[in-house]
N, C-alpha and C. Protein backbone atom coordinates (compact mmCIF):
# COMPACT_ATOMS: atom_id res chain seq x y z
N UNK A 1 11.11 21.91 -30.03
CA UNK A 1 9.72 21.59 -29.76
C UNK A 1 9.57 21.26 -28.28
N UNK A 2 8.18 21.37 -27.29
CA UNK A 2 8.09 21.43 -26.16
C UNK A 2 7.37 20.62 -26.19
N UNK A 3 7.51 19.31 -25.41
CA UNK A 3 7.16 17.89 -25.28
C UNK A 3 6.78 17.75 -23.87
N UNK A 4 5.10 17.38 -23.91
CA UNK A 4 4.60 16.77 -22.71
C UNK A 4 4.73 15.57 -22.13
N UNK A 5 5.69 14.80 -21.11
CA UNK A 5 4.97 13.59 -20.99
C UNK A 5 4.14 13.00 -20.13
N UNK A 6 3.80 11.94 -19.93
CA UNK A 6 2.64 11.55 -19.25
C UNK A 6 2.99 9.67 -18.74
N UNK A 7 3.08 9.50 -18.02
CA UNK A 7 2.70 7.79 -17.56
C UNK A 7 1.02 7.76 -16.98
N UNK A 8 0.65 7.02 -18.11
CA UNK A 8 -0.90 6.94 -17.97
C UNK A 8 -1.01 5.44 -17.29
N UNK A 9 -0.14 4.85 -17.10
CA UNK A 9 -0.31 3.13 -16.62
C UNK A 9 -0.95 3.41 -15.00
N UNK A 10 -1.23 4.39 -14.92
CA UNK A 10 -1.82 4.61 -13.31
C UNK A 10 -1.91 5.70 -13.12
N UNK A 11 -3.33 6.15 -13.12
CA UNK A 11 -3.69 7.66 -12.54
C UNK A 11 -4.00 7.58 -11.52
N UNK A 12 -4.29 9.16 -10.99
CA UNK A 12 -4.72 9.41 -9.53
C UNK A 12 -5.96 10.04 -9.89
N UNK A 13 -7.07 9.83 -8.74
CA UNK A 13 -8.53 10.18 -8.98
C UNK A 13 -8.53 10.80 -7.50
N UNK A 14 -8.55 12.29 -7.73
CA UNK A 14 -9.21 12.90 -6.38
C UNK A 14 -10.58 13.09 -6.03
N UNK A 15 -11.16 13.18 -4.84
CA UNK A 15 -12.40 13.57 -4.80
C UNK A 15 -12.93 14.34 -3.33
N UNK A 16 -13.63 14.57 -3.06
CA UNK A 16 -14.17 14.94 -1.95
C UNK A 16 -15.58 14.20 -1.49
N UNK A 17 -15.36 14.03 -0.10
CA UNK A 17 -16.43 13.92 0.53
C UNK A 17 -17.07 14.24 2.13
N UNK A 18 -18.32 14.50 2.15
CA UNK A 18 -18.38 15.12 3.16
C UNK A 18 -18.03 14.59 4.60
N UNK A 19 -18.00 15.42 5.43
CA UNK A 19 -17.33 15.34 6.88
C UNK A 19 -17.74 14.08 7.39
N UNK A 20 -19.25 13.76 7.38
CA UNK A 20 -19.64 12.53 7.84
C UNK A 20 -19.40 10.90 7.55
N UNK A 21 -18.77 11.18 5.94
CA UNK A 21 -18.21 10.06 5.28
C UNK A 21 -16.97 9.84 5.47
N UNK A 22 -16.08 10.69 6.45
CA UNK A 22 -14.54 10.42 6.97
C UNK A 22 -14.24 9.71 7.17
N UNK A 23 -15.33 8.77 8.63
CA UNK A 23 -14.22 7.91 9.43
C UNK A 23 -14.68 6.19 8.42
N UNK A 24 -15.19 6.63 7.20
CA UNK A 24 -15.61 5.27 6.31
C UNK A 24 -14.78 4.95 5.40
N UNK A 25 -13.53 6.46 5.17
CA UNK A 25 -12.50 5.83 4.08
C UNK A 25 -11.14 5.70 5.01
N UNK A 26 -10.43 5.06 4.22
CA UNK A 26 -9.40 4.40 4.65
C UNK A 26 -8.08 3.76 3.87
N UNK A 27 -6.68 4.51 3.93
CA UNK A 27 -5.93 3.56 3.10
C UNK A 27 -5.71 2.44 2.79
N UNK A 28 -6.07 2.29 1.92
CA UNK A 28 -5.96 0.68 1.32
C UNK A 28 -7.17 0.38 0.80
N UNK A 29 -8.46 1.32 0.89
CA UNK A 29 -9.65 0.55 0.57
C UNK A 29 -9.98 0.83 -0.63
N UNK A 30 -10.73 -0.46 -1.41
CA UNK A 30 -10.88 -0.14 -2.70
C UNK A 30 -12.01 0.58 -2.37
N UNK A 31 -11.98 0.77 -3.98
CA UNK A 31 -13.57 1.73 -3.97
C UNK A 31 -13.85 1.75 -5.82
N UNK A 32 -15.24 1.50 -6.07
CA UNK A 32 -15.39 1.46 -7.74
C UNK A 32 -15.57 2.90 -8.40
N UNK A 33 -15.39 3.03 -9.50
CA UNK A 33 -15.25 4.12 -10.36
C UNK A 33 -16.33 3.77 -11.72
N UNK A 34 -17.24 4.76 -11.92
CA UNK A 34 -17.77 4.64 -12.93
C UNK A 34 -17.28 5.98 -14.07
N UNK A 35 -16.92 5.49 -15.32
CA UNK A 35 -15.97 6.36 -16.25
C UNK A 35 -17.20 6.47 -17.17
N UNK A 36 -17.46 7.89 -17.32
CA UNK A 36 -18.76 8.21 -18.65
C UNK A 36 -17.84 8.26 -19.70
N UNK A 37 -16.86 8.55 -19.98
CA UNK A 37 -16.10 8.59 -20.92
C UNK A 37 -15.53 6.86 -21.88
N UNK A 38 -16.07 5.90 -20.81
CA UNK A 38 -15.38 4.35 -21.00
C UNK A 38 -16.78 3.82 -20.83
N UNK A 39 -18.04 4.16 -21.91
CA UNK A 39 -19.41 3.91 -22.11
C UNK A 39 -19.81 3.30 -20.41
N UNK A 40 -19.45 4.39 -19.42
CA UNK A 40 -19.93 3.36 -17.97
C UNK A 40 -19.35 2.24 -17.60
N UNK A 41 -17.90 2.06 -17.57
CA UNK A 41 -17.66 0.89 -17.41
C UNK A 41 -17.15 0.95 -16.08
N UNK A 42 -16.85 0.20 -15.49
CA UNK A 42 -17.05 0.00 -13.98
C UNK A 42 -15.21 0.05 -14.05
N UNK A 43 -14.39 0.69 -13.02
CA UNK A 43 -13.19 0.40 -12.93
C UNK A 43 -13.11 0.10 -11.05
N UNK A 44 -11.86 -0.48 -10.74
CA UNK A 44 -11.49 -0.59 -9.28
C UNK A 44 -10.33 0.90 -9.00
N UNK A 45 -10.57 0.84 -7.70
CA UNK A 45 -9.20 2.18 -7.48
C UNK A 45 -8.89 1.73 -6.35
N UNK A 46 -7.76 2.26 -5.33
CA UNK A 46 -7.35 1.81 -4.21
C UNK A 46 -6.98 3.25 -3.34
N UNK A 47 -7.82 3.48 -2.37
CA UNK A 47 -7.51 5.07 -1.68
C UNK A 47 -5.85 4.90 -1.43
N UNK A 48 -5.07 5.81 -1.72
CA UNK A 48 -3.73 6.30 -1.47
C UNK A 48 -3.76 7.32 -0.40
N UNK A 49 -4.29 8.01 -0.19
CA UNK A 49 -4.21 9.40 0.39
C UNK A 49 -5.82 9.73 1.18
N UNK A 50 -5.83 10.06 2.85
CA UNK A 50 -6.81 10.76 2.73
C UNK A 50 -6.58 12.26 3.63
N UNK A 51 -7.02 13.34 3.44
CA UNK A 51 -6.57 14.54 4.02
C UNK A 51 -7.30 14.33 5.54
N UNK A 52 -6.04 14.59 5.90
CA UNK A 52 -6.67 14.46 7.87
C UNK A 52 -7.50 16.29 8.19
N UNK A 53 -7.63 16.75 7.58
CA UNK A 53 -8.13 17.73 8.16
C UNK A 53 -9.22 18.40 7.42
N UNK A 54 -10.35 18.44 7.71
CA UNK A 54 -11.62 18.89 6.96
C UNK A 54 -11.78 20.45 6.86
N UNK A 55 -12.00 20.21 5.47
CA UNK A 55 -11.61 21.66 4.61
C UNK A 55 -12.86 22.55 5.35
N UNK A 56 -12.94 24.17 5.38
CA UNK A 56 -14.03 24.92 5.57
C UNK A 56 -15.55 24.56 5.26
N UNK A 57 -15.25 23.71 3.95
CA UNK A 57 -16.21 23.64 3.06
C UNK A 57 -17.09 22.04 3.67
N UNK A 58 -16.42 21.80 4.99
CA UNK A 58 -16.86 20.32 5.67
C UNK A 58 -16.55 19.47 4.32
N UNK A 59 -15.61 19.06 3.81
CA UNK A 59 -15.14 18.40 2.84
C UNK A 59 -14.35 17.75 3.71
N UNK A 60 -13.84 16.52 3.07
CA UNK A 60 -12.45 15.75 3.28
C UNK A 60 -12.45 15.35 1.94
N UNK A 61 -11.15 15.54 1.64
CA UNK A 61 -10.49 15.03 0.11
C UNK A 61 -9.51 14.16 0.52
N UNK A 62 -9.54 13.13 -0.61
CA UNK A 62 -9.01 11.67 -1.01
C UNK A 62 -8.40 11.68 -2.01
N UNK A 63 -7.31 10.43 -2.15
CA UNK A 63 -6.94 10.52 -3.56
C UNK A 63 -7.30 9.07 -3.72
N UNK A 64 -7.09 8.24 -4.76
CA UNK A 64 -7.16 6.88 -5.27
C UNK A 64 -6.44 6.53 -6.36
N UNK A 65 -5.34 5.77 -6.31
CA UNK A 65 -4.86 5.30 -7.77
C UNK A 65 -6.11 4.14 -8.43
N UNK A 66 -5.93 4.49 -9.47
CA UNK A 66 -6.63 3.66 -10.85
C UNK A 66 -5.63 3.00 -11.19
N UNK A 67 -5.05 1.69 -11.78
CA UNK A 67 -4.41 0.87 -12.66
C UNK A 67 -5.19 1.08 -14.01
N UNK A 68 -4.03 1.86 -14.94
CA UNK A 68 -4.72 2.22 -16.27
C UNK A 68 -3.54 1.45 -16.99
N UNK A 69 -3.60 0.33 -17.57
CA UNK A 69 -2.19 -0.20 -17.53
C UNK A 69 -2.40 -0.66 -19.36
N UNK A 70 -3.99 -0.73 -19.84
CA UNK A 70 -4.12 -0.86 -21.41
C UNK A 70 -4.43 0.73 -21.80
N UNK A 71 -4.21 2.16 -21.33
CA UNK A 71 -4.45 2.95 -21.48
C UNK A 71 -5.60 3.84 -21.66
N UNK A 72 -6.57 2.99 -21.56
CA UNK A 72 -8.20 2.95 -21.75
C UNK A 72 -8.49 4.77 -21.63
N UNK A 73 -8.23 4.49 -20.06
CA UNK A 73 -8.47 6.32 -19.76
C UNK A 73 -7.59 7.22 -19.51
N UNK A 74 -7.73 8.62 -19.92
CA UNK A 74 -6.99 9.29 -19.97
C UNK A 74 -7.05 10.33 -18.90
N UNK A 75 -5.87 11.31 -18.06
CA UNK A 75 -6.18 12.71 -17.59
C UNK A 75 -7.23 13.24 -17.79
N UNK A 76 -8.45 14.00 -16.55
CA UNK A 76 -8.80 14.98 -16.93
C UNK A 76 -10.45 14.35 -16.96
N UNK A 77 -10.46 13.34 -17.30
CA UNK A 77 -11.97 12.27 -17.23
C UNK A 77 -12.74 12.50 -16.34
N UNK A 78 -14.07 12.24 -16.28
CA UNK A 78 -14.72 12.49 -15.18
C UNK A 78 -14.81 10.84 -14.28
N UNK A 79 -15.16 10.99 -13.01
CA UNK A 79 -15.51 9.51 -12.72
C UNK A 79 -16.43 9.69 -11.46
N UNK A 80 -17.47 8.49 -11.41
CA UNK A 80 -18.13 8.84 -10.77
C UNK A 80 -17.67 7.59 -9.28
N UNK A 81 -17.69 7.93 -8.48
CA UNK A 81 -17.01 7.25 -7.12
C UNK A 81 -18.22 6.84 -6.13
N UNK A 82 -17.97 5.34 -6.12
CA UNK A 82 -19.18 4.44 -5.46
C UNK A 82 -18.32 3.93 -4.05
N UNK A 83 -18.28 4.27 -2.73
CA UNK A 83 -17.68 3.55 -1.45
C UNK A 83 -18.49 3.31 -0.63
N UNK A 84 -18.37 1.91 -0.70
CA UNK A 84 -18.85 0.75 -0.33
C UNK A 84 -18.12 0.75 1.68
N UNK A 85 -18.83 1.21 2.60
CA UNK A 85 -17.94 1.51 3.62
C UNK A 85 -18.53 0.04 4.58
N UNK A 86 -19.51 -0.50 4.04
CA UNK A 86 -19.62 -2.23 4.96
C UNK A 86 -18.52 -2.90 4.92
N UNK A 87 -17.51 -2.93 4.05
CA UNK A 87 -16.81 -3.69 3.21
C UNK A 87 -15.39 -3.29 3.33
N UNK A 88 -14.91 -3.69 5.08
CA UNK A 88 -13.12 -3.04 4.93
C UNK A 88 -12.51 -3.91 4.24
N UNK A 89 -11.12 -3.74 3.88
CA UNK A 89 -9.98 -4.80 3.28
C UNK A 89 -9.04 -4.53 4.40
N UNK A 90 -8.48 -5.91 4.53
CA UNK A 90 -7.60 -5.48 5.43
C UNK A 90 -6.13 -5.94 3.99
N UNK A 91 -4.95 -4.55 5.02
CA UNK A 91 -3.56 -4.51 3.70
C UNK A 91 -2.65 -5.16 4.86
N UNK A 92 -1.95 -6.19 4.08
CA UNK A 92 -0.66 -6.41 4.67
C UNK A 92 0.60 -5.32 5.08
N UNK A 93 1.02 -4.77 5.86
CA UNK A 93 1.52 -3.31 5.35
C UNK A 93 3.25 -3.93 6.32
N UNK A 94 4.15 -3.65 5.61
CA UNK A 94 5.47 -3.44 6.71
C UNK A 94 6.26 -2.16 5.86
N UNK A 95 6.70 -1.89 7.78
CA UNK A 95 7.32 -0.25 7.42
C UNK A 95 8.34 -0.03 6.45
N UNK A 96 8.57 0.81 5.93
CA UNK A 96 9.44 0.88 4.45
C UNK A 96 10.94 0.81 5.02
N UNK A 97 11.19 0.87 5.82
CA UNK A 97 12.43 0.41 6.06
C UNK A 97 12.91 -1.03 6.26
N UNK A 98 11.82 -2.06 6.03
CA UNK A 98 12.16 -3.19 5.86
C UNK A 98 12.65 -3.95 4.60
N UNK A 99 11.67 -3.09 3.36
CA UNK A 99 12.25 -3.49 1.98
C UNK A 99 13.61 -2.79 1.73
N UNK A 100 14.27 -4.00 1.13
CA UNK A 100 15.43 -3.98 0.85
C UNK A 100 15.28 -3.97 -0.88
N UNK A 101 16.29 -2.44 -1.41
CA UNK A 101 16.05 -2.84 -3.00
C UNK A 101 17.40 -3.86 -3.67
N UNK A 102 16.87 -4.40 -4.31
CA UNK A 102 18.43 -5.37 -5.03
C UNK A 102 18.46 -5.45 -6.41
N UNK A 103 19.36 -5.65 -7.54
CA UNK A 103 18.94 -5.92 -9.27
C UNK A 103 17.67 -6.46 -9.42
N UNK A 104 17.75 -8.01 -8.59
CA UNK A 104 16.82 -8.92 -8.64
C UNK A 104 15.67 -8.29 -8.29
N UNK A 105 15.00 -7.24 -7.62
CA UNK A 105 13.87 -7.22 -7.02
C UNK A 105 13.75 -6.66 -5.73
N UNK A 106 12.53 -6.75 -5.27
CA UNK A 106 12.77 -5.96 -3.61
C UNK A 106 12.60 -7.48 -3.00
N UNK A 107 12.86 -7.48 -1.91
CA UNK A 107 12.93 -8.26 -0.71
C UNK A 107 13.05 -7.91 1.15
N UNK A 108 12.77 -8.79 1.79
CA UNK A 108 12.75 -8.30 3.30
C UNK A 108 13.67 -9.55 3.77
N UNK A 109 14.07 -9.81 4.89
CA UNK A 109 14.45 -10.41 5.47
C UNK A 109 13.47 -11.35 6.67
N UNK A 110 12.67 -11.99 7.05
CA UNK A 110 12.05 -12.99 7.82
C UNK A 110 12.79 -13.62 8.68
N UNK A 111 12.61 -13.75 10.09
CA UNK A 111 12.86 -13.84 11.09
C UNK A 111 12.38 -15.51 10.99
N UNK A 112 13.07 -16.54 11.27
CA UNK A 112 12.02 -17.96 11.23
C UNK A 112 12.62 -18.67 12.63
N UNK A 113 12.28 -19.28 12.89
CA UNK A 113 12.61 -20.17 14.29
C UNK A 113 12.78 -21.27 13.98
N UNK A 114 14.33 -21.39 14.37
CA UNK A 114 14.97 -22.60 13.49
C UNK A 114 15.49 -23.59 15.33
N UNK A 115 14.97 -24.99 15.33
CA UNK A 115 15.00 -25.75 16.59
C UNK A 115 16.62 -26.09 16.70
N UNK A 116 17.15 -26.36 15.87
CA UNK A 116 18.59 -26.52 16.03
C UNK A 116 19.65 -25.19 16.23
N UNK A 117 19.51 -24.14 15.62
CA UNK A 117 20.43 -22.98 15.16
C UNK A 117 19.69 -21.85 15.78
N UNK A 118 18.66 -21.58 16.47
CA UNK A 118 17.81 -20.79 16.92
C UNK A 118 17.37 -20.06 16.00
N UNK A 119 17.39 -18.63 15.60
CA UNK A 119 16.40 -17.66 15.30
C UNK A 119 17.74 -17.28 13.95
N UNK A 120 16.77 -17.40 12.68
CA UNK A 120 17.64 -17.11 11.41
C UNK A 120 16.97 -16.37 10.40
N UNK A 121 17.60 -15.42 9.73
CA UNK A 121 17.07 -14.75 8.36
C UNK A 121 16.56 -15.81 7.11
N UNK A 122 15.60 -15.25 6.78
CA UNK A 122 15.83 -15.90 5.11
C UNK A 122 15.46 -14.40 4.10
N UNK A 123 15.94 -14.42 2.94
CA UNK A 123 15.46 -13.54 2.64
C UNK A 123 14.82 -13.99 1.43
N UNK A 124 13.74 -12.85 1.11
CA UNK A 124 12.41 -13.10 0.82
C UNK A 124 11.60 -12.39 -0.62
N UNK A 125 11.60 -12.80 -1.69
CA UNK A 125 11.25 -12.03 -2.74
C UNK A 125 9.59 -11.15 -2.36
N UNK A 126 9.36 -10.26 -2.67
CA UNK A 126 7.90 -9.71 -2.02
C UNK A 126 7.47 -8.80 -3.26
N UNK A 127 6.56 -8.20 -3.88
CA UNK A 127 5.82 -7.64 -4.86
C UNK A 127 4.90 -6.39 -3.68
N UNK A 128 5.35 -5.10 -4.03
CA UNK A 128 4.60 -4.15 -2.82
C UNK A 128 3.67 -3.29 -4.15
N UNK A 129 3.12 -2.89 -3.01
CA UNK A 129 1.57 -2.05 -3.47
C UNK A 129 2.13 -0.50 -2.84
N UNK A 130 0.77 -0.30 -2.70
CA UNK A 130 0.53 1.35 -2.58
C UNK A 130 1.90 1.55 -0.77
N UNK A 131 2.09 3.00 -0.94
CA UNK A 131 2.62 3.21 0.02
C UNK A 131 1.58 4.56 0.95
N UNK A 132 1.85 4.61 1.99
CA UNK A 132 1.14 5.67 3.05
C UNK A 132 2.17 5.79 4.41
N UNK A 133 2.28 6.73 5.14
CA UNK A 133 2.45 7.22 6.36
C UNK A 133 3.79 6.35 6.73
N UNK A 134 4.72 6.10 5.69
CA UNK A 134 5.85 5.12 5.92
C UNK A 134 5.71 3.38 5.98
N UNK A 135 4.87 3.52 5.62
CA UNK A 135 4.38 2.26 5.23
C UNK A 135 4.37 1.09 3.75
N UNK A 136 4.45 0.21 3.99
CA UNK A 136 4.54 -0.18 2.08
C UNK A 136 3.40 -1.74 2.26
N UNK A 137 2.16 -1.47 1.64
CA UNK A 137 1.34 -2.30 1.20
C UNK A 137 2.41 -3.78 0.63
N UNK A 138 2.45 -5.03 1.38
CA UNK A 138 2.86 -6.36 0.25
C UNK A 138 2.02 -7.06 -0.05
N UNK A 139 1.96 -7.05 -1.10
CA UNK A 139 0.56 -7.95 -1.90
C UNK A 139 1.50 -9.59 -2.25
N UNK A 140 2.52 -10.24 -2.67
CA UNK A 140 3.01 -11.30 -2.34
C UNK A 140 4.19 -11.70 -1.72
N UNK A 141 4.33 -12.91 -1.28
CA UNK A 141 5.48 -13.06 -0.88
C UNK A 141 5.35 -13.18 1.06
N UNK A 142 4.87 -12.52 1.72
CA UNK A 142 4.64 -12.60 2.93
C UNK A 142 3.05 -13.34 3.77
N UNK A 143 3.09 -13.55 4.50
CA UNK A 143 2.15 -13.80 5.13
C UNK A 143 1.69 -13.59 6.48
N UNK A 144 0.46 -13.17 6.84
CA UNK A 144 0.22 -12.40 8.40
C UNK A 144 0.78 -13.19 9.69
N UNK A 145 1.42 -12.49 10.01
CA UNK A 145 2.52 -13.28 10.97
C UNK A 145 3.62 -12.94 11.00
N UNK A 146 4.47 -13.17 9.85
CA UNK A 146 5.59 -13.28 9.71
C UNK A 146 6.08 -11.63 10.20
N UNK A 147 7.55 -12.56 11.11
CA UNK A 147 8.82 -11.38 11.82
C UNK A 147 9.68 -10.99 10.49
N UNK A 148 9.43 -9.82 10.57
CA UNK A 148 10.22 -8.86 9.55
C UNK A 148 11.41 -8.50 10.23
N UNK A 149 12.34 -8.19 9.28
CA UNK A 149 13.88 -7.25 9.86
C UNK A 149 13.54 -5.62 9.41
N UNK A 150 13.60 -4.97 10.80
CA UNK A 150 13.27 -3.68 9.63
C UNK A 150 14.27 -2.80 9.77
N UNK A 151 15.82 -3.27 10.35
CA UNK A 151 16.95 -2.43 9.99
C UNK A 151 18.14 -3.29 10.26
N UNK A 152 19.25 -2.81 9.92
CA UNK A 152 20.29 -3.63 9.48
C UNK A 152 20.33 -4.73 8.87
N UNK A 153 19.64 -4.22 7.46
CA UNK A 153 19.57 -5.41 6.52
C UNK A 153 20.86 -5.42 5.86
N UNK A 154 21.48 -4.87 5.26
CA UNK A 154 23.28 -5.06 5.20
C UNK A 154 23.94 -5.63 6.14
N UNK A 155 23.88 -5.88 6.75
CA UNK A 155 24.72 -6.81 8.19
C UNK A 155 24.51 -8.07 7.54
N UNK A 156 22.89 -8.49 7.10
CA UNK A 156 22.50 -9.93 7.27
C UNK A 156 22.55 -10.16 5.91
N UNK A 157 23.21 -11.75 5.79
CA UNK A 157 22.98 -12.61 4.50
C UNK A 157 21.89 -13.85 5.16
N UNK A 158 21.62 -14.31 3.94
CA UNK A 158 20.32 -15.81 3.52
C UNK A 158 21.19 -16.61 4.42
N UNK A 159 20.22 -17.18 5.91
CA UNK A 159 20.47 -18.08 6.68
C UNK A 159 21.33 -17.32 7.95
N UNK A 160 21.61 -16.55 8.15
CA UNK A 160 22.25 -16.25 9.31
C UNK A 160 21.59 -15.88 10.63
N UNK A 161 22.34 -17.05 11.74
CA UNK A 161 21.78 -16.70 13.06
C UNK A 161 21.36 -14.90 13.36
N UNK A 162 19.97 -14.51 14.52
CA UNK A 162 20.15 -13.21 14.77
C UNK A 162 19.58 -13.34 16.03
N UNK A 163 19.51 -12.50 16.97
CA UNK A 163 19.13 -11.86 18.17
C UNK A 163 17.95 -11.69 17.94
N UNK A 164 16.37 -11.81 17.87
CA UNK A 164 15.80 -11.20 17.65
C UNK A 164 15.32 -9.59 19.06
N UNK A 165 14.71 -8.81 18.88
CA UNK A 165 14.65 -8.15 19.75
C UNK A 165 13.35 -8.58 20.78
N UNK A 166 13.41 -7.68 22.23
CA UNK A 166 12.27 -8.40 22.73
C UNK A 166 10.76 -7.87 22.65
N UNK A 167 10.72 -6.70 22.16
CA UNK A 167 9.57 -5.99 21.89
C UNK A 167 9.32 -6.39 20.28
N UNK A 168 8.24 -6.67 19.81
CA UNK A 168 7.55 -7.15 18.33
C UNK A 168 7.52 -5.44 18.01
N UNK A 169 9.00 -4.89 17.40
CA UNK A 169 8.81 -3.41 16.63
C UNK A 169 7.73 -3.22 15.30
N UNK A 170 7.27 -4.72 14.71
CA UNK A 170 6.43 -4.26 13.84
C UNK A 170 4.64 -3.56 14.78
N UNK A 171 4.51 -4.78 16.00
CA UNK A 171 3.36 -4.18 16.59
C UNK A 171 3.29 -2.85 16.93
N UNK A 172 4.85 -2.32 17.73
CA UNK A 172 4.89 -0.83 18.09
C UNK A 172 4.93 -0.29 17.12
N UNK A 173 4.79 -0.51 16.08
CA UNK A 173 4.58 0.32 14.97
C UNK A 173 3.68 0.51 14.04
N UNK A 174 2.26 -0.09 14.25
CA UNK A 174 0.81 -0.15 13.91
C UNK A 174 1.30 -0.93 13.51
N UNK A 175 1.69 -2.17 13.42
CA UNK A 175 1.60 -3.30 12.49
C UNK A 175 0.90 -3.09 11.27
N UNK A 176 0.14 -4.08 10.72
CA UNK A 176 -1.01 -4.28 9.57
C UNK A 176 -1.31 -2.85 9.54
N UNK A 177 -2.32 -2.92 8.34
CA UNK A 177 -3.32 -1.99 8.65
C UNK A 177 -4.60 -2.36 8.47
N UNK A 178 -5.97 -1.74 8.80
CA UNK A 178 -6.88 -2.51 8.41
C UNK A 178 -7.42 -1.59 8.28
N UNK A 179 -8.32 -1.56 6.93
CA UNK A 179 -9.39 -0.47 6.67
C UNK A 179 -10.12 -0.34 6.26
């Protein structure tokens, strides 16, 4: 027998919109969903994807994950897409080479400024979101500010003195994002 499967705990919702509505979407921004299929019920989505280059048709296409996580909706649904472009979010974002995967969980390493021992790791439990352009959305665990390690995390254990460097590589590297 030939068996389909499917992870419905999160779809993707593409759409298009025209040329003039470009510079209003943005990764990371929510945006609401109305489902005729879910008697009109209002859902949230979060843009993942937007195409940098406008189709013939003066289109730009988007994608958006949905969290479908009680299974409510299925593939294939229609939805109707409300963006709200007064209204940026700004995403915590550090580059994906900072998460470290472990049994326990993902984690980063934090840079803290210690008055006795100078400049030390801790490492850091974190919960990440959507990813884009090498980037990884952290929704807990960090806070705006904080010095990330974003390579030679195998070198470093919890508490050890480091060098930090003299250029802030998260700034040269779009830092945040905001959108």
């Amino acid at each position: 027998a030939i068996v389909s499967l499917a992870d419905i705990s999160q779809l993707h919702v593409n759409f298009a919109l025209g040329e003039q509505a470009a510079p209003d979407v943005h990764v990371g921004q929510v945006l609401a969903l109305t489902v005729d299929a879910a008697r009109g019920q209002d859902f949230q989505a979060r843009v993942v994807a937007v195409d940098p280059v406008v189709s013939k048709a003066r289109l730009v296409h988007v994608q958006a994950a949905l969290p479908n996580p009680d299974g409510q909706l299925q593939p294939g649904m229609y939805a109707g897409v409300r963006l709200d472009a007064a209204q940026p979010s700004t995403v915590l974002a550090v580059p994906e080479t900072a998460i470290t995967y472990t049994a326990y969980g993902q984690t980063v390493f934090v840079a803290i400024n210690d008055a006795q021992y100078g400049t030390r790791v801790k490492r850091v439990q974190v919960t990440t979101g959507e990813r884009w352009q090498g980037r990884v959305e952290v929704t807990t665990g960090l806070a705006p500010g904080d010095r990330v390690v974003v390579s030679g995390q195998l070198k470093l254990s919890d508490g050890m003195t480091v060098e930090p460097l003299a250029q802030d590589s998260l700034q040269a590297s779009q830092g945040g994002r905001q959108s």
